[in-house]
Each structure stands twice: as structure tokens, then as C-alpha cells.
Protein backbone atom coordinates (compact mmCIF):
# COMPACT_ATOMS: atom_id res chain seq x y z
CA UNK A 1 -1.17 6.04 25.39
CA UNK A 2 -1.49 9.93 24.18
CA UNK A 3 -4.20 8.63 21.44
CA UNK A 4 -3.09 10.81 17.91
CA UNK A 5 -5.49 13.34 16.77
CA UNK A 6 -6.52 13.32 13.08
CA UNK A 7 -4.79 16.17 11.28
CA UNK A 8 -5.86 16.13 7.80
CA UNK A 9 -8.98 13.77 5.80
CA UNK A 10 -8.68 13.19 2.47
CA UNK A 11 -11.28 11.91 0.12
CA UNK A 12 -10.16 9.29 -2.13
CA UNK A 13 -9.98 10.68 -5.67
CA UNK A 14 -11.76 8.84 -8.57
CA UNK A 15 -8.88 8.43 -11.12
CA UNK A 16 -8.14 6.04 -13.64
CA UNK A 17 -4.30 4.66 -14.02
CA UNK A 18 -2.65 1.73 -16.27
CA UNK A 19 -4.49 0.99 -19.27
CA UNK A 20 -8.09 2.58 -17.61
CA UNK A 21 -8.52 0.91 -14.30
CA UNK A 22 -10.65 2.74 -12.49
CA UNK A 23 -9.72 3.43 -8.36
CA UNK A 24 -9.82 5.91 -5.76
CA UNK A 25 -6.22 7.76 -4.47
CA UNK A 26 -5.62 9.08 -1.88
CA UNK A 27 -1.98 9.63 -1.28
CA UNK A 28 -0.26 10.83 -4.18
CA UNK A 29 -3.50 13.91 -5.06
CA UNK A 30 -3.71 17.24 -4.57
CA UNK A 31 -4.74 17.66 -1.20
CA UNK A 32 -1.72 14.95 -0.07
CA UNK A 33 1.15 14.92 -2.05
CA UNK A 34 3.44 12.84 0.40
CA UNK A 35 3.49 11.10 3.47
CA UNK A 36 7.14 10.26 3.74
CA UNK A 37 7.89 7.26 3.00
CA UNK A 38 4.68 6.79 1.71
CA UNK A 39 4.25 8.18 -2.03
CA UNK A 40 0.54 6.38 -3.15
CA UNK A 41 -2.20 5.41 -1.89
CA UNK A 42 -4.27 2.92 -4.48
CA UNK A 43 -7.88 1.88 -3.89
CA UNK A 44 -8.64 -0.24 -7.05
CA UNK A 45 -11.55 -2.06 -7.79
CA UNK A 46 -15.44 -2.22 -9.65
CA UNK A 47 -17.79 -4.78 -10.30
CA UNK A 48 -17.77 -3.52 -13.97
CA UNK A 49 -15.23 -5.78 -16.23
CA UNK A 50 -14.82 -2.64 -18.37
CA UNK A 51 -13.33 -0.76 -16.10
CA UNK A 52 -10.29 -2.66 -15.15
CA UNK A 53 -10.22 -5.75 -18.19
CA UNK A 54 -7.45 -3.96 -19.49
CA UNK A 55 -5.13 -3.93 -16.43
CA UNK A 56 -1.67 -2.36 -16.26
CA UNK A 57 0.32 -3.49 -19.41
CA UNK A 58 3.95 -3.77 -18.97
CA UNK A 59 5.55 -0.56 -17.49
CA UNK A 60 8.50 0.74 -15.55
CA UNK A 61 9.38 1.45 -12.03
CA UNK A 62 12.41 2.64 -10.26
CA UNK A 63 12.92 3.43 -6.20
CA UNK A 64 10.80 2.68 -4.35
CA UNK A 65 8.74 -0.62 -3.24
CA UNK A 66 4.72 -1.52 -4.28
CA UNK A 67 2.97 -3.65 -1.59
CA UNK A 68 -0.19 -4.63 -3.21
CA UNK A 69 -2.99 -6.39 -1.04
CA UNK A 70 -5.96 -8.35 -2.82
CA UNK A 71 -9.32 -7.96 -1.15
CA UNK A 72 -11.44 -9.70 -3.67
CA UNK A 73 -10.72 -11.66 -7.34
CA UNK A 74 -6.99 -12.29 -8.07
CA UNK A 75 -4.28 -10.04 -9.74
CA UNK A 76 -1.61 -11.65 -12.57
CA UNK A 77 1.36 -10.60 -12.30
CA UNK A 78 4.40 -10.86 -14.92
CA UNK A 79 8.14 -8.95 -14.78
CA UNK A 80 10.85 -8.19 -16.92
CA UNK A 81 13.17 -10.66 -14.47
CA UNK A 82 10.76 -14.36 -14.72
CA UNK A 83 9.09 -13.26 -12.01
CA UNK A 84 5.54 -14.81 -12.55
CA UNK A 85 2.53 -15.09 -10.03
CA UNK A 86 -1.08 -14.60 -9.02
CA UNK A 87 -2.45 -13.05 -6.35
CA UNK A 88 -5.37 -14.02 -4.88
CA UNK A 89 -8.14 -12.42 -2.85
CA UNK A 90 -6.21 -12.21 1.09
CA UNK A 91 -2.63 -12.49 -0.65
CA UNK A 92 -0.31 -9.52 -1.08
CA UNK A 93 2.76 -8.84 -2.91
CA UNK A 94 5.76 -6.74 -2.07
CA UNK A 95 7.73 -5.82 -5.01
CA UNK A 96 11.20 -3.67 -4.44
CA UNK A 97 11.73 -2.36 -7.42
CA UNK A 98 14.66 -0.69 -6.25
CA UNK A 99 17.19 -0.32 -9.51
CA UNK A 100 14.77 -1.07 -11.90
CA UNK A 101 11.65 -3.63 -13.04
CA UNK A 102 9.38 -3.73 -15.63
CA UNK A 103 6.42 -5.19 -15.12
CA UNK A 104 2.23 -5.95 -15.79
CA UNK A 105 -0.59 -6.71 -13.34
CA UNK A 106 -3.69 -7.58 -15.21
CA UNK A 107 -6.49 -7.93 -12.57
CA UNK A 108 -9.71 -10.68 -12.78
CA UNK A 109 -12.89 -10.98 -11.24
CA UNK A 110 -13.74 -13.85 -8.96
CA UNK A 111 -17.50 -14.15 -8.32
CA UNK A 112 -18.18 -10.87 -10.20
CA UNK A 113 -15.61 -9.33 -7.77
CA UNK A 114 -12.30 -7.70 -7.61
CA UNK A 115 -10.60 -4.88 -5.49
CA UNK A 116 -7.59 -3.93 -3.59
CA UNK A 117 -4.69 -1.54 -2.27
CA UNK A 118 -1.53 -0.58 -3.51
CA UNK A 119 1.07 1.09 -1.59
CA UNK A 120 4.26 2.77 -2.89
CA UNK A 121 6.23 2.94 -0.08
CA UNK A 122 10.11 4.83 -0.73
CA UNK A 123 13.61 3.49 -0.61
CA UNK A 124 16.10 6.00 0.88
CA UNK A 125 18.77 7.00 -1.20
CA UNK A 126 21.42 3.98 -0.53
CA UNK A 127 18.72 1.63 -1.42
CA UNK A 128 17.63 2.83 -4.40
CA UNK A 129 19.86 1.11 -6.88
CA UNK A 130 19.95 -1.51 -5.26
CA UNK A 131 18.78 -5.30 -6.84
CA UNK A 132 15.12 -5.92 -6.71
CA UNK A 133 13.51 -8.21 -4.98
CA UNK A 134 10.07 -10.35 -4.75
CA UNK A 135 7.79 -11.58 -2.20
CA UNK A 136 4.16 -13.05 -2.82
CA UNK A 137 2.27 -14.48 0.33
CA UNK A 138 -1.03 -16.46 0.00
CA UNK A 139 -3.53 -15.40 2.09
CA UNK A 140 -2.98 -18.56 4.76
CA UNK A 141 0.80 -16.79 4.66
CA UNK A 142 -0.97 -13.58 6.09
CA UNK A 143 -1.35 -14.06 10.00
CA UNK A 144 -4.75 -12.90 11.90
CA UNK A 145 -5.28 -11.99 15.39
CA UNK A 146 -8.51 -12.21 16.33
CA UNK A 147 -10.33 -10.91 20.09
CA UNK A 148 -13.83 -9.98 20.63
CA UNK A 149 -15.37 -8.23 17.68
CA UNK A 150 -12.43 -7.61 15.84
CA UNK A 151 -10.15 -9.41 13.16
CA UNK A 152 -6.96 -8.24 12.37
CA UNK A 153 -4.42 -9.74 9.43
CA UNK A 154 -0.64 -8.29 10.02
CA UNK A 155 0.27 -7.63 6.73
CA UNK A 156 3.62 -5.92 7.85
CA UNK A 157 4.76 -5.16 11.47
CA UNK A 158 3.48 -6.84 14.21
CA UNK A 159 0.01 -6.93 16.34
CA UNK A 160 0.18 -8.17 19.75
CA UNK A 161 3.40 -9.99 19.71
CA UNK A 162 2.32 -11.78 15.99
CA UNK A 163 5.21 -10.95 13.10
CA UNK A 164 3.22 -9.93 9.82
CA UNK A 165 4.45 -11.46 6.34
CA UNK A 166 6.92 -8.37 5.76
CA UNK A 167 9.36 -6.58 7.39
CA UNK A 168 11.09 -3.43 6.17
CA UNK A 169 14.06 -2.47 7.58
CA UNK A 170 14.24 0.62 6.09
CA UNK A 171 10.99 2.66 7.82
CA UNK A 172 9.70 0.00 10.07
CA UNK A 173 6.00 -0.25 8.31
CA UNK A 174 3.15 -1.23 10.22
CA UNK A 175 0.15 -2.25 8.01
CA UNK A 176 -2.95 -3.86 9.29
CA UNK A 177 -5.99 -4.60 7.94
CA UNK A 178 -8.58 -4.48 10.52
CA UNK A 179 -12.79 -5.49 10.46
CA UNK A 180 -14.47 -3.97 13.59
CA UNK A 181 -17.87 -5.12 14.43
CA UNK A 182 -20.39 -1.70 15.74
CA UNK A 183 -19.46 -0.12 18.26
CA UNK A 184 -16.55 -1.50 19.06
CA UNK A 185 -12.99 0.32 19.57
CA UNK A 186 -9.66 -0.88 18.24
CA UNK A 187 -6.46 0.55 20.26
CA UNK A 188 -2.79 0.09 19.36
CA UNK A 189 0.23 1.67 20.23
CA UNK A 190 2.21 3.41 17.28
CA UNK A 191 5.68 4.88 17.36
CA UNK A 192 5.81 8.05 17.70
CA UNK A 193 8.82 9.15 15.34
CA UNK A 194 6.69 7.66 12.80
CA UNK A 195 4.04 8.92 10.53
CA UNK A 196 1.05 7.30 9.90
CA UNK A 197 -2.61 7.24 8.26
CA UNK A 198 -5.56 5.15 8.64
CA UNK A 199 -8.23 4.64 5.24
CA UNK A 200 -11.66 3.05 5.94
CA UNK A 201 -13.24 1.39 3.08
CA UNK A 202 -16.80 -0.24 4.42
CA UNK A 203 -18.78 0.94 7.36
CA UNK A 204 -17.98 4.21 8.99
CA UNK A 205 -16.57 5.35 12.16
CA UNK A 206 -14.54 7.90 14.44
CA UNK A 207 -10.87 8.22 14.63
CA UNK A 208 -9.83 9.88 18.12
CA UNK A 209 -14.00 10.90 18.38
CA UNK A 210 -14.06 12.61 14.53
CA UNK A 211 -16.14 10.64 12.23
CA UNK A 212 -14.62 9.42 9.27
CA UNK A 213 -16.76 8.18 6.47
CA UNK A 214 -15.90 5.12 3.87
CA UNK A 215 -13.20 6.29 1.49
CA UNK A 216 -11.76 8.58 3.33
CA UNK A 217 -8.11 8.68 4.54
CA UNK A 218 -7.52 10.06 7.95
CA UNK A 219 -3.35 11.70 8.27
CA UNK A 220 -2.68 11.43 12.12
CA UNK A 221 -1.38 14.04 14.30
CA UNK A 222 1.57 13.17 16.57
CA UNK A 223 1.14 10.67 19.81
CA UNK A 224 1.72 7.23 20.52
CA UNK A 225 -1.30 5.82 20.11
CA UNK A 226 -4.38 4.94 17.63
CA UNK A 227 -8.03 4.78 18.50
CA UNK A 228 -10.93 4.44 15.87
CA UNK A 229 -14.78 3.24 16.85
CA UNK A 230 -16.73 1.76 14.15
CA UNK A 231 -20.26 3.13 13.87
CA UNK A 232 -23.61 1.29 13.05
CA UNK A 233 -22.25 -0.89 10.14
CA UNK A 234 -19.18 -1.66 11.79
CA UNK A 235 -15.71 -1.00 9.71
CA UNK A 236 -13.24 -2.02 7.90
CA UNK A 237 -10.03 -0.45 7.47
CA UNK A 238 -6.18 -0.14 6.93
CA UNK A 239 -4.13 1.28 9.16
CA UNK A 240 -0.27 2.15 8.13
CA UNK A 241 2.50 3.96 9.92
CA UNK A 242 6.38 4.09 8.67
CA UNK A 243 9.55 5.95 9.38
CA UNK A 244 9.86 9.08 7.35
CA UNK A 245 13.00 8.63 5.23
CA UNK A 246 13.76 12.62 5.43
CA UNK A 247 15.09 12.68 1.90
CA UNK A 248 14.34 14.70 -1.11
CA UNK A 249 11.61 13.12 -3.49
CA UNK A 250 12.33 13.63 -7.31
CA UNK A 251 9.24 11.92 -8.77
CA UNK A 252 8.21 11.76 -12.63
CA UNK A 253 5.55 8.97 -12.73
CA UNK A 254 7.03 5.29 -12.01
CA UNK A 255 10.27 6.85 -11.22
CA UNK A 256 11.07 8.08 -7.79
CA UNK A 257 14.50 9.22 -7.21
CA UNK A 258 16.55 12.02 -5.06
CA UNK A 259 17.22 14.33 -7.72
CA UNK A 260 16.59 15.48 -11.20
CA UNK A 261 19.66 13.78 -12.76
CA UNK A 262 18.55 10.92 -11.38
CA UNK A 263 14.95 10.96 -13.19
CA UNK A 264 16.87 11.96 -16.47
CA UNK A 265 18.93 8.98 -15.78
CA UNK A 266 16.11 6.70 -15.19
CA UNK A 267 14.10 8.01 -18.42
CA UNK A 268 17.21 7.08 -20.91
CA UNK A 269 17.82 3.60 -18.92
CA UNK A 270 13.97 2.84 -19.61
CA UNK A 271 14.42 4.19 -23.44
CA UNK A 272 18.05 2.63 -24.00
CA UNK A 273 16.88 -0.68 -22.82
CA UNK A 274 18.85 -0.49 -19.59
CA UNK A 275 16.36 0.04 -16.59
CA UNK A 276 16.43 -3.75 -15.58
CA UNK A 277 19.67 -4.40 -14.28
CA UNK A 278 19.60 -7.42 -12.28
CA UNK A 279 17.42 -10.37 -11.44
CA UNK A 280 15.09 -9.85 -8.50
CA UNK A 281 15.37 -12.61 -5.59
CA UNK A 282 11.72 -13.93 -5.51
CA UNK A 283 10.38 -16.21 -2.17
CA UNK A 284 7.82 -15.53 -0.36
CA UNK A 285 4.79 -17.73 1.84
């Protein structure tokens, strides 16, 4: 494997989104805009009620997909289509907004707990009116392959020949959530049309021999190939690679579209009561 170099770190930027949840983003700041498809990068989560109690009343999207992954506590979820569920620590949720959805996630503590990712991944032009759709997995619906000092859940893609809970058709996404004990090295293959990112969130460790510290997101160069050593502490991290759609991006907050007309469409749809279109499909594991 030709192992990819890191080309850019990011810090994760302290923010606040929804009705003053507090998180770290990476994707989706300053410093990185885009990384096609990828539009966000969410890091949510305190051991403070107060800064999350409030959650993310009801509110629009159109365009693109959210995968959100629970690490700790649970996340309730409720949509403008009867979609109703709750996501529990090790569960994830992949929600294609697609033509429209309106919808609230109102997180909760478990054990004085409660963090997790979302990921706002885009929907290429054809797709994006298309009818929404719903999947919630459990966390016994998320599969784990485990070897010698490492434990890997296959969120989407596959790891070693195991299918994760999604698939997306549309840019191929990989996402893996991987614990490393120290000093140990976790190697993958990963296309190399695609682009990709890794974000460690406990421990430390070096990605193709440069250290990357805890909430930090590492862009990777081009190659085939991922390498990452955890240090002293061992780590924990996500690692995420998708087809670039190679479209225009036309984003005004939870719209994501190809053009302008498209975002002036979506605003009068959301304030004409027409943004929700269809029902979404919901199933899931």
C-alpha cells in the first residue's frame, strides 16, 4: 500500500449550534470549508446539562444526508414525516433528507454522559429531490471486528470482508470507528479516487509518522492506504473516506443545493409550508 500522507490538520472549533449545544467542528470552519461529499464535521457533547438540555428544536434540511453516531447517553429524535426514535449510546442514524425534512434531536445524558458525531455527507444533483429516507441501527445492529489490540465497529463500508450497517451508493463511504490500544498500528486500504479524513477524539497518536493530538482532524493526501499509531494512551478515532461528487455546492445553512435558485427555492418551500414533500421510508437494525 502507498500509505497517504496527512495534508492538512484541523483543530476542532468550539461552536455552539441548535438551540446552544455546545461541540467542536471541524469540517464545515474556516480552515476546511469542504471535503466533497463531506460538508460537516460535528463533535457534540459535555458533561454539563446546560450546555446541550435544549437540543435542536425542530428545523429544516434539504440535500444532503446526516449520519449521526452516539458515543455516550441517547439522542430523541422526532420528524415532520412520523418518523420517531431514540438513539442510544453505539447506535447511529442515517437520515436522507434529500427533498426535504423537518426535524428535532433533543440529546440526554446517561450516567452523567452524552456525546457524539454528526456527518453531513452530500447528495449529487439527481438525488437531491429525491424522497427521504430513514435508517436507525442499535448498537448490536453495528458490526465489530476485533484482532489484537484493536476494535473496530463498521459503521458504513466494510472492514475485512464485514458489511457495515450502511451503504451509500452514491460516494461509496467508508466510516469506522476504531479504539487502538498503545502502540499499536491500524492499516487499511482506502480507494484512491476517494477523499478521506481521519478525527481522533481520546488518546493521541501519528498518522503516516505526524502526531496528531485529540480533537484534531487529519485531511489525507492521495495513496491507497491509511496508517495511524496510537501513542501512550492509546486512541480512539474515526476514520471516513467517500467519493467526491464533483458538483457545485450552493449552501445557506440546512440547505445544500447546486445553485442559488435552488436555495431561493428551498427558503420559500420552508416559509410556504412546502419543504416536506413526501414521507420518508424508515427501517433500519
Amino acid at each position: 500500500m502507498n500509505i497517504r500522507p496527512v495534508r492538512q490538520i484541523v483543530p476542532a472549533l468550539g461552536t455552539s449550534d441548535g438551540a446552544g449545544v455546545s461541540l467542536r467542528r471541524s469540517i464545515g470552519t474556516p480552515a476546511l470549508k469542504h471535503l466533497d461529499p463531506f460538508l460537516m464535521l460535528d463533535h457534540f457533547g459535555s458533561d454539563k446539562p446546560d450546555d446541550y438540555i435544549a437540543g435542536f428544536p425542530d428545523h429544516p434540511h434539504r440535500g444532503f444526508i446526516t449520519f449521526t453516531y452516539m458515543l455516550d447517553g441517547h439522542m430523541e429524535h422526532r420528524d415532520s414525516m412520523g418518523n420517531r426514535g431514540d438513539l442510544r449510546a453505539g447506535g447511529a442514524q442515517w437520515m436522507k433528507a434529500a427533498s426535504g425534512v423537518i426535524h428535532s434531536e433533543m440529546p440526554r445524558q446517561v450516567d452523567g454522559l452524552m456525546r457524539g458525531f454528526q456527518l453531513w455527507i452530500n447528495l449529487p444533483a439527481a438525488q437531491k429531490m429525491s424522497d427521504p429516507d430513514y435508517q436507525e441501527f442499535t448498537p448490536a445492529g453495528i458490526p465489530e471486528v476485533e484482532a489484537e489490540g484493536e476494535r473496530v465497529r463498521v459503521l458504513a463500508g466494510e472492514h475485512k470482508g464485514v458489511a457495515g450497517a450502511v451503504r451509500d451508493p452514491n460516494t461509496d463511504v467508508l466510516y469506522l470507528d476504531v479504539s487502538l490500544s498503545a502502540g499499536m498500528t491500524f492499516e487499511r486500504p482506502v480507494p484512491a479516487g476517494h477523499n478521506a479524513f481521519t478525527y481522533l477524539y481520546e488518546g493521541d497518536g501519528a498518522v503516516a509518522d505526524r502526531p496528531l493530538a485529540a480533537y484534531h482532524l487529519a485531511v489525507l493526501g492521495p495513496g491507497d492506504g491509511f496508517a495511524l499509531t496510537a501513542g501512550r494512551a492509546g486512541a480512539r478515532f474515526i476514520l471516513v473516506a467517500g467519493r467526491p461528487i464533483g458538483e457545485p455546492i450552493v449552501q445557506y445553512g440546512p440547505f445544500v443545493m447546486n445553485t442559488r435558485e435552488e436555495i431561493e427555492q428551498a427558503i420559500n418551500d420552508y416559509r410556504d409550508g412546502r419543504l416536506v414533500r413526501v414521507r420518508a421510508q424508515m427501517h433500519g437494525a
